[in-house]
C-alpha atoms as a PDB file:
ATOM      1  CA  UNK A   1       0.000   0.000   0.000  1.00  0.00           C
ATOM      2  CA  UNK A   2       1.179   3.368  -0.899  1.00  0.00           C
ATOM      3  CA  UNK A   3       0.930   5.731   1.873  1.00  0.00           C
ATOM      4  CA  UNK A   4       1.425   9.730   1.625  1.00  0.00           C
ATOM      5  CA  UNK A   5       1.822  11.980   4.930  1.00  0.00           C
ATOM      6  CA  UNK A   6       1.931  15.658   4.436  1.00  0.00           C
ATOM      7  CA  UNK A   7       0.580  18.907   6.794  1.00  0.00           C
ATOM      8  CA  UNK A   8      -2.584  20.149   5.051  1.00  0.00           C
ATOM      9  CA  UNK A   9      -2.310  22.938   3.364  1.00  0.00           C
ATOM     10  CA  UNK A  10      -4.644  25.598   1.567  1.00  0.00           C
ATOM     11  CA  UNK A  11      -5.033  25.293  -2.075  1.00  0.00           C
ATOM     12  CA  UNK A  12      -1.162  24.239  -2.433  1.00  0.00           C
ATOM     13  CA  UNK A  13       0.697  24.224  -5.416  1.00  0.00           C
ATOM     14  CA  UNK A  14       0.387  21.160  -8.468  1.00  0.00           C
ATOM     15  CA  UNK A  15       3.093  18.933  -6.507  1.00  0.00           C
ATOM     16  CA  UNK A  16       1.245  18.296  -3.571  1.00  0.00           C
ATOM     17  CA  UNK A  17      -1.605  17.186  -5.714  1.00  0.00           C
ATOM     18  CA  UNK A  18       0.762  15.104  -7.507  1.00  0.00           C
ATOM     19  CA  UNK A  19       2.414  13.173  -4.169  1.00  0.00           C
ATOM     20  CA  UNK A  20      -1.717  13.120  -3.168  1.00  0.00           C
ATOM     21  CA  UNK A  21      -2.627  11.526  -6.537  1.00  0.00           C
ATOM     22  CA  UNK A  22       0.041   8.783  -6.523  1.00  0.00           C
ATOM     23  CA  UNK A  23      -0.406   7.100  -3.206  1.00  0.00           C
ATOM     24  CA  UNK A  24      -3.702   5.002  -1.958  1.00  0.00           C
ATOM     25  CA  UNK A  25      -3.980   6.931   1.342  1.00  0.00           C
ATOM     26  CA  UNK A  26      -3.025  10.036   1.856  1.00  0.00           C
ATOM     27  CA  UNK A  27      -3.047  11.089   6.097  1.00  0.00           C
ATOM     28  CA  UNK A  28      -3.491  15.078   6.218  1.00  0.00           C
ATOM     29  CA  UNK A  29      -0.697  15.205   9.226  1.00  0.00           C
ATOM     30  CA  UNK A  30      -3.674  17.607  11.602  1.00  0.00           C
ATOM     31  CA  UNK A  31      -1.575  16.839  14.732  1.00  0.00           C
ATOM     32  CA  UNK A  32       1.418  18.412  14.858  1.00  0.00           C
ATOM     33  CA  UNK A  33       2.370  22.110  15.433  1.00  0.00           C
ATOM     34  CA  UNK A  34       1.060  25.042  13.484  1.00  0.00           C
ATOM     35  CA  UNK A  35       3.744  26.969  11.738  1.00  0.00           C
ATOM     36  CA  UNK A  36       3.513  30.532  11.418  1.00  0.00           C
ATOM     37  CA  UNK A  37       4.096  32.312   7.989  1.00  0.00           C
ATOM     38  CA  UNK A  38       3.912  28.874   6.539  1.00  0.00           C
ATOM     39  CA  UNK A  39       1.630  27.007   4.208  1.00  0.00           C
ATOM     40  CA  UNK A  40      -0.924  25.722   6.310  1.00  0.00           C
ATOM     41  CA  UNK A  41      -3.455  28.676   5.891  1.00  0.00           C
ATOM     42  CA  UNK A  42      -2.069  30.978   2.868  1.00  0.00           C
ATOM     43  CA  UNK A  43      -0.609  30.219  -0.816  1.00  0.00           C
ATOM     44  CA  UNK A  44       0.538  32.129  -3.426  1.00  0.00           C
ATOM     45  CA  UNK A  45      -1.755  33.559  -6.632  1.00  0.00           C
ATOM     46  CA  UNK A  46      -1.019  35.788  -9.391  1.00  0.00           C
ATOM     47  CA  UNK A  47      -1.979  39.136  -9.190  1.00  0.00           C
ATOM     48  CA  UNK A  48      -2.131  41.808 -11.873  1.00  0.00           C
ATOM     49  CA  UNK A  49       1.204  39.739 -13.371  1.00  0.00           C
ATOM     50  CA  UNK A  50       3.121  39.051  -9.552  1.00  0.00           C
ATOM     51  CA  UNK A  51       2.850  36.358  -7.103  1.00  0.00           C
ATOM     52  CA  UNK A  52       0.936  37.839  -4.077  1.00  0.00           C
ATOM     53  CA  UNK A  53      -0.338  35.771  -0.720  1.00  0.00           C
ATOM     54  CA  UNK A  54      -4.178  34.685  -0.394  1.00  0.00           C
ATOM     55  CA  UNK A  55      -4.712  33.050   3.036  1.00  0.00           C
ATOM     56  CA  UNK A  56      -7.672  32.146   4.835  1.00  0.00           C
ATOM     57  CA  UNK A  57      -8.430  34.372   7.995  1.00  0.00           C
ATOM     58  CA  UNK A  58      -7.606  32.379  11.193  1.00  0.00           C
ATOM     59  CA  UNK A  59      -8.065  33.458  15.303  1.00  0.00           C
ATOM     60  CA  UNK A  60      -4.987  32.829  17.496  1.00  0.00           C
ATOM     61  CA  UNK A  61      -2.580  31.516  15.251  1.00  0.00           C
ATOM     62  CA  UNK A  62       0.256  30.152  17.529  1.00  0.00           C
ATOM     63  CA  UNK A  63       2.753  27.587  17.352  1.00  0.00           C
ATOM     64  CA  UNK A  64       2.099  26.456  20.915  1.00  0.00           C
ATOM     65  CA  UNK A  65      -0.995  25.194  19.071  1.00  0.00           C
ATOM     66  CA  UNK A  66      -1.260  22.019  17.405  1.00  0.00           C
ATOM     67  CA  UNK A  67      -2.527  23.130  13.597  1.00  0.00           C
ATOM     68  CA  UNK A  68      -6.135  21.503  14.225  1.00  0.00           C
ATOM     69  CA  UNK A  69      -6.649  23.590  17.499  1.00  0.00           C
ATOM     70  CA  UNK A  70      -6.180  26.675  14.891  1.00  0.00           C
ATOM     71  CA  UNK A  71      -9.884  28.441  14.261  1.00  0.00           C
ATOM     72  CA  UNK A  72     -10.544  29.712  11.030  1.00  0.00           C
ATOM     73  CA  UNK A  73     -12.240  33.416  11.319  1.00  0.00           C
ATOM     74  CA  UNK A  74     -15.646  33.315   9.279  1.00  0.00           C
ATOM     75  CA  UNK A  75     -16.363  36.921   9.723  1.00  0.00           C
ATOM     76  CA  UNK A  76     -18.351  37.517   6.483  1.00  0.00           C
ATOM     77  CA  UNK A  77     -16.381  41.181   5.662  1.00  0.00           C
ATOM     78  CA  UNK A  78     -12.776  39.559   5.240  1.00  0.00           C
ATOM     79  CA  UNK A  79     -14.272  36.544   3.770  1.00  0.00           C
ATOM     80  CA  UNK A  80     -15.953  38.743   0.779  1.00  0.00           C
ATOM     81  CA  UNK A  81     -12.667  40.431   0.677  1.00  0.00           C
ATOM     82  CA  UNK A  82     -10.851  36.983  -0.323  1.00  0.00           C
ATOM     83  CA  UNK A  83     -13.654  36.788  -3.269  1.00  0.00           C
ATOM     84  CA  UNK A  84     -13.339  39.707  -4.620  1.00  0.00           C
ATOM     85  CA  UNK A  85      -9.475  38.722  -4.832  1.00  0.00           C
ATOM     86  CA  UNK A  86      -9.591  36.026  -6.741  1.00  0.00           C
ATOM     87  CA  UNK A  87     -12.620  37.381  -8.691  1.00  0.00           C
ATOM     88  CA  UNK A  88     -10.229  40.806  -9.597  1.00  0.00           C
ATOM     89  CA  UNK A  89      -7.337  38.395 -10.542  1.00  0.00           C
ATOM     90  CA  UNK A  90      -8.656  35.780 -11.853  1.00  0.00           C
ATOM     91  CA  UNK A  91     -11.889  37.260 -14.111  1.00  0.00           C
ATOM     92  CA  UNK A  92     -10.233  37.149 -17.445  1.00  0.00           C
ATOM     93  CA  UNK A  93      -8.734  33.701 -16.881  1.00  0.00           C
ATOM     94  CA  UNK A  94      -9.928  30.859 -19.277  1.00  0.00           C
ATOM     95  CA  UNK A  95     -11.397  28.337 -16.788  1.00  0.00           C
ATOM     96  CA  UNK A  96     -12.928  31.115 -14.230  1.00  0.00           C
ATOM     97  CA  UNK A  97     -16.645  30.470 -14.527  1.00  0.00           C
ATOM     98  CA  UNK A  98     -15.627  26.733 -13.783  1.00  0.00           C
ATOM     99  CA  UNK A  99     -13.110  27.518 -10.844  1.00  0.00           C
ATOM    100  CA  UNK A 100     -14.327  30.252  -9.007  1.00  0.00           C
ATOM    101  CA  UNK A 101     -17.866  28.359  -7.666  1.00  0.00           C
ATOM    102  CA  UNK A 102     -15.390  25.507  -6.157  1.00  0.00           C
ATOM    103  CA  UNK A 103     -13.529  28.623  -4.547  1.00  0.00           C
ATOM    104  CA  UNK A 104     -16.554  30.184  -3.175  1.00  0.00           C
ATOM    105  CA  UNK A 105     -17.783  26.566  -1.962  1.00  0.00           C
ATOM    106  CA  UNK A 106     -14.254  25.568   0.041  1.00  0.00           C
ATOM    107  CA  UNK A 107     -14.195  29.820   1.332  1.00  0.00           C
ATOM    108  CA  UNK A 108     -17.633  29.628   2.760  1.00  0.00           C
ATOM    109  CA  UNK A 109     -17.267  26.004   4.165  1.00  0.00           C
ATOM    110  CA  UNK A 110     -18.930  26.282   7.988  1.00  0.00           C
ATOM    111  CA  UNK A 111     -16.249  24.516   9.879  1.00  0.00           C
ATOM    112  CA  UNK A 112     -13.852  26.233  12.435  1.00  0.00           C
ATOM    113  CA  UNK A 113     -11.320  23.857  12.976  1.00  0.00           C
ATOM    114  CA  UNK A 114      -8.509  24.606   9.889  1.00  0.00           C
ATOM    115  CA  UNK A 115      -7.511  20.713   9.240  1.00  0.00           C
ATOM    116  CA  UNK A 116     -10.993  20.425   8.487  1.00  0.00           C
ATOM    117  CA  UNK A 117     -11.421  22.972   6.856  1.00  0.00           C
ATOM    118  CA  UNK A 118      -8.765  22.207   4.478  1.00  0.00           C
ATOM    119  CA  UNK A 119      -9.918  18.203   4.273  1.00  0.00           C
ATOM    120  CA  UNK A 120     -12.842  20.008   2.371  1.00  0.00           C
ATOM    121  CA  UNK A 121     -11.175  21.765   0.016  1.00  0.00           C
ATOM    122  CA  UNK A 122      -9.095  18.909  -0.336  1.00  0.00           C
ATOM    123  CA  UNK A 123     -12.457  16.885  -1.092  1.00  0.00           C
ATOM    124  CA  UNK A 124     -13.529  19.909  -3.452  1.00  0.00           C
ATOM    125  CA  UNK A 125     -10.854  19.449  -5.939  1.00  0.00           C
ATOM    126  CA  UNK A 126     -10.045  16.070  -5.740  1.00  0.00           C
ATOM    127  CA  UNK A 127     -13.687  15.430  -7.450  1.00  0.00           C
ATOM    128  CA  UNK A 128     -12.912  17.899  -9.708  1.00  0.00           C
ATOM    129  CA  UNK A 129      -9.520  16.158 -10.681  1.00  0.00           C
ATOM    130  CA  UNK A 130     -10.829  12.870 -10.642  1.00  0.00           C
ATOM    131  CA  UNK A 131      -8.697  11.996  -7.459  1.00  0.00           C
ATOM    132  CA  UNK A 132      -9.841   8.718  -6.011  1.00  0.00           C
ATOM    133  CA  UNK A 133      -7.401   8.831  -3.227  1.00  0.00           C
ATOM    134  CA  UNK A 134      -8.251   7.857   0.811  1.00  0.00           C
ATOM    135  CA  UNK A 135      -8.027  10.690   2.872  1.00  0.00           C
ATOM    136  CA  UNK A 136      -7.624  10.232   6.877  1.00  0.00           C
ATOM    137  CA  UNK A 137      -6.780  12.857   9.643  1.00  0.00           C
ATOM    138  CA  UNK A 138      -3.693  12.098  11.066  1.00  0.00           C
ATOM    139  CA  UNK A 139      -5.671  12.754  14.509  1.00  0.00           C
ATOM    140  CA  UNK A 140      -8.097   9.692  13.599  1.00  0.00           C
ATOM    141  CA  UNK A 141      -5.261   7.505  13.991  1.00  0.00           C
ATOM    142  CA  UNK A 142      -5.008   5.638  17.454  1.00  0.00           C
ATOM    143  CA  UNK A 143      -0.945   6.162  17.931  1.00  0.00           C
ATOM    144  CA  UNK A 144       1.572   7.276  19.995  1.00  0.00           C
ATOM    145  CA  UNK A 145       1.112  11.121  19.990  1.00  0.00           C
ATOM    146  CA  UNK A 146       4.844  10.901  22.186  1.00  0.00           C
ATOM    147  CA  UNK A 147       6.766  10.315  19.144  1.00  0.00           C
ATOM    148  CA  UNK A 148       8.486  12.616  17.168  1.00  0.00           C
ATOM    149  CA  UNK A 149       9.646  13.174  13.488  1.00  0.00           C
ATOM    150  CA  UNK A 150      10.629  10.542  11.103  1.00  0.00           C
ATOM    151  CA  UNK A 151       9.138   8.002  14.204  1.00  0.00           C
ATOM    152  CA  UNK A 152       5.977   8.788  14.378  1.00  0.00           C
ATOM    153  CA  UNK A 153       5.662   8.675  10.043  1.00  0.00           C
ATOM    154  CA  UNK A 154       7.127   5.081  10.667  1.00  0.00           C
ATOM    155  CA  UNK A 155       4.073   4.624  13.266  1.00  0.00           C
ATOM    156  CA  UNK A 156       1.266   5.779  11.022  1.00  0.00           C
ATOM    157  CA  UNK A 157       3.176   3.867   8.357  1.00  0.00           C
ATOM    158  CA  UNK A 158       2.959   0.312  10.140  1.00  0.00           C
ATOM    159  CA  UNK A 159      -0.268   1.085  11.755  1.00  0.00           C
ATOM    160  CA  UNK A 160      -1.931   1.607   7.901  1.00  0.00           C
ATOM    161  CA  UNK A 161       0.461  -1.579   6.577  1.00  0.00           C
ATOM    162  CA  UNK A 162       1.987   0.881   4.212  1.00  0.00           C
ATOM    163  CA  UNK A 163       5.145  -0.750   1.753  1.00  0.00           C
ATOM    164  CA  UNK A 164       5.440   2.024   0.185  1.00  0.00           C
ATOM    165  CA  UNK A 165       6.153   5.668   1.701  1.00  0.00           C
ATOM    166  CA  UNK A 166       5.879   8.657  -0.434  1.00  0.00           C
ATOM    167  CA  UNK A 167       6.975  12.681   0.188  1.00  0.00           C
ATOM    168  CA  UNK A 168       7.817  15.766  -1.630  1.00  0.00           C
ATOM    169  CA  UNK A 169      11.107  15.908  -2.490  1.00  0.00           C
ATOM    170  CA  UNK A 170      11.842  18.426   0.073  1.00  0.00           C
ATOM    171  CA  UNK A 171      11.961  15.764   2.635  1.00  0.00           C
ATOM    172  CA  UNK A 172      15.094  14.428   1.974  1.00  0.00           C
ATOM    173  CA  UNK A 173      16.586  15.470   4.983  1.00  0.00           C
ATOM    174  CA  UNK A 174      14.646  14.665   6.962  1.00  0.00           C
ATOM    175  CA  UNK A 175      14.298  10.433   6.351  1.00  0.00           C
ATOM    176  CA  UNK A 176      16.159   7.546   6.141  1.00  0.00           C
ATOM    177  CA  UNK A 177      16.255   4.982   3.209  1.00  0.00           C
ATOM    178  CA  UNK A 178      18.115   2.987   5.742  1.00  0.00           C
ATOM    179  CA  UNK A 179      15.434   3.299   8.668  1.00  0.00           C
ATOM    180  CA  UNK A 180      12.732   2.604   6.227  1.00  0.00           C
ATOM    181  CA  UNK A 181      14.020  -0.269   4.829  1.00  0.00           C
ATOM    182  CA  UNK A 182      14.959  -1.653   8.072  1.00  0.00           C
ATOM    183  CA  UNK A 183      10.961  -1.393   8.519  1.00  0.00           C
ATOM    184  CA  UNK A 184      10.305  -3.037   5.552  1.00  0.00           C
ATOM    185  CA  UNK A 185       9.198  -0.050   3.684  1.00  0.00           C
ATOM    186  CA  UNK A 186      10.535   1.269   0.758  1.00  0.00           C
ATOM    187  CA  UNK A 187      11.200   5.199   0.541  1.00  0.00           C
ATOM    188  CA  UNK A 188      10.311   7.519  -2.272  1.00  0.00           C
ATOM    189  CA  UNK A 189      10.517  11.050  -2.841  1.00  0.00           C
ATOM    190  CA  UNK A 190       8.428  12.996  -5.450  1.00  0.00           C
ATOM    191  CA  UNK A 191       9.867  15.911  -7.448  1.00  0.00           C
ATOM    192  CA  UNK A 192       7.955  17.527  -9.744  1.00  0.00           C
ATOM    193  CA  UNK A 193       8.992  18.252 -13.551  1.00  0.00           C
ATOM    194  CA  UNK A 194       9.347  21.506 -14.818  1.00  0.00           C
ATOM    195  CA  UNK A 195       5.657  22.726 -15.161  1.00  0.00           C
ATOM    196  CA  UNK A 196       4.690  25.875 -17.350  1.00  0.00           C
ATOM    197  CA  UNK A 197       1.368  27.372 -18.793  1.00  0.00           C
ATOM    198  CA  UNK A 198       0.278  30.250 -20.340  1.00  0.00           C
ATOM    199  CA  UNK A 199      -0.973  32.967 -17.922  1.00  0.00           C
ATOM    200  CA  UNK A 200      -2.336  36.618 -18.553  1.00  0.00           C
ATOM    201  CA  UNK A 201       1.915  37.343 -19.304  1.00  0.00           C
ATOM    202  CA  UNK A 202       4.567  36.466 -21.391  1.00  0.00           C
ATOM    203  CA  UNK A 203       6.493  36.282 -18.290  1.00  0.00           C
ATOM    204  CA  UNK A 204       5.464  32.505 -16.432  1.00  0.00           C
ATOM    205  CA  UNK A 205       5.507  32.369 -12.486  1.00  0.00           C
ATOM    206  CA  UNK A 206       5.954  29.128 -10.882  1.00  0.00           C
ATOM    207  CA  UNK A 207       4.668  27.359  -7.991  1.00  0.00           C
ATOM    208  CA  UNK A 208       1.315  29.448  -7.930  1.00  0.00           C
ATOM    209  CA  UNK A 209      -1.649  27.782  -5.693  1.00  0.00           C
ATOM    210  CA  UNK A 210      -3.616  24.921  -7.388  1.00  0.00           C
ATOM    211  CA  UNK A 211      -5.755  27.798  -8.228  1.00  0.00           C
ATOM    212  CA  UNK A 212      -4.178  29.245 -10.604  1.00  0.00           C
ATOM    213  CA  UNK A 213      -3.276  25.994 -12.322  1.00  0.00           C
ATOM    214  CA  UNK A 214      -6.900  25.189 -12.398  1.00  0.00           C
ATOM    215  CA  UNK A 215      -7.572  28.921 -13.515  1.00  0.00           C
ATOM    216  CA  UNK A 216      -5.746  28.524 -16.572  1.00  0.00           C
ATOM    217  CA  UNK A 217      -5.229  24.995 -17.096  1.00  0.00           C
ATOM    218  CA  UNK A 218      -8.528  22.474 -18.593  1.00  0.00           C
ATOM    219  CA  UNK A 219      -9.244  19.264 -16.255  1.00  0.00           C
ATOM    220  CA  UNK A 220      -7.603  17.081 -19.096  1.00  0.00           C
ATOM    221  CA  UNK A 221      -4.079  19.132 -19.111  1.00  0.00           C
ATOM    222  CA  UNK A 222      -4.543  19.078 -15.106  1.00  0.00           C
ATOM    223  CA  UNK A 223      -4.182  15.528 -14.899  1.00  0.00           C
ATOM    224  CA  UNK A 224      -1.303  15.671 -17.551  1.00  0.00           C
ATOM    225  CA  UNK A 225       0.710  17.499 -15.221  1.00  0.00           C
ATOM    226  CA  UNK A 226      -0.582  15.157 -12.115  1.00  0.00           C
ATOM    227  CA  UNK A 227       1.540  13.084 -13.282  1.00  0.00           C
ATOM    228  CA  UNK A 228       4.587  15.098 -14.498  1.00  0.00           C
ATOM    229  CA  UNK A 229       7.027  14.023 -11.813  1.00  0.00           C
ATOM    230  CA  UNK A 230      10.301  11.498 -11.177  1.00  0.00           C
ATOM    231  CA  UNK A 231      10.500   9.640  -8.541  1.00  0.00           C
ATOM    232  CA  UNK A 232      13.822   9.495  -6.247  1.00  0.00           C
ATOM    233  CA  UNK A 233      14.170   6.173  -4.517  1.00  0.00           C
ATOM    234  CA  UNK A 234      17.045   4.338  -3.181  1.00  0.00           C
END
């Protein structure tokens, strides 16, 4: 079984829907620390031709909290403000009228907890991208919340019988082909190929949220670049 673990985060860019897409169950990793001025509740879209951040309003964003104790702020103002963003940026794109209902439905999603929150959106474009992939909270899993690191994605590996264990390719550091294969599972990392579209510019900017992909990209050439990756294994 192919197993993913990754922190969830908002509308992220095509390669976490590519290490998502490859795996048969993919744990959104709800347990651990929040991370401030990370990825967890903003991304990157384009805006009149340059990269600017689009988050989703939280309350008491700490890193003394784990990330599903964060509350996402539904206060209808700053909401409205987020949709007018991507409405003012994104108007003129060719797939808007198709894209910007799924934004509106994963924006004005009633839940307050932001692991949730995000396991919607999640659920949101995976239909749209035809991905069949199991997803689980992390804080589901009966396991032993004591470990740390590269130990506790062993844990949630053996506890789910995973053989296979896949992560961006910016994990490297941080695991062991060793310590996996000592466990009897094999270690892969995902790096994605280089990916390029046609936006409003001549000039292309990379790593954009999924919504931008989606923005400008049809469902067909989506799934194209789903799969536009190498693999880095031992």
């Amino acid at each position: 079984m192919k197993l993913g673990i990754m922190q969830p985060y908002f509308v992220p860019y095509i390669g976490y829907w590519q290490l998502m897409n490859l795996v048969d169950q993919y744990v959104i990793y709800d347990d651990v620390n929040y991370i401030k001025r990370g990825w967890i509740n903003r991304n990157r879209i384009l805006v009149n031709g340059t990269p600017k951040y689009f988050n989703v309003p939280i309350l008491g964003a700490s890193q003394n909290l784990l990330i599903n104790e964060i509350r996402v702020n539904h206060d209808n103002a700053e909401i409205g403000k987020k949709l007018r963003c991507i409405e003012e940026a994104y108007r003129r794109a060719p797939f808007y009228e198709r894209v910007y209902p799924m934004i509106k439905d994963i924006l004005l999603y009633e839940e307050d907890n932001i692991a949730k929150f995000i396991e919607h959106s999640f659920h949101v474009i995976c239909e749209y991208l035809d991905i069949q992939t199991k997803l689980i909270l992390s804080s589901d899993l009966e396991k032993d919340n004591t470990l740390r690191g590269q130990d506790k994605i062993l844990a949630i590996c053996r506890l789910l019988n995973a053989t296979e264990y896949y992560n961006a390719i910016g994990g490297q550091d941080l695991y062991s082909f060793e310590t996996f294969k000592a466990h009897g599972i094999q270690l892969n990392f995902v790096k994605t190929q280089d990916i390029k579209y046609k936006q409003f510019g001549n000039d292309f900017e990379a790593n954009l949220s999924i919504i931008d992909v989606m923005m400008f990209n049809s469902k067909e050439k989506i799934c194209e670049y789903l799969n536009a990756y190498t693999l880095v294994r031992e």
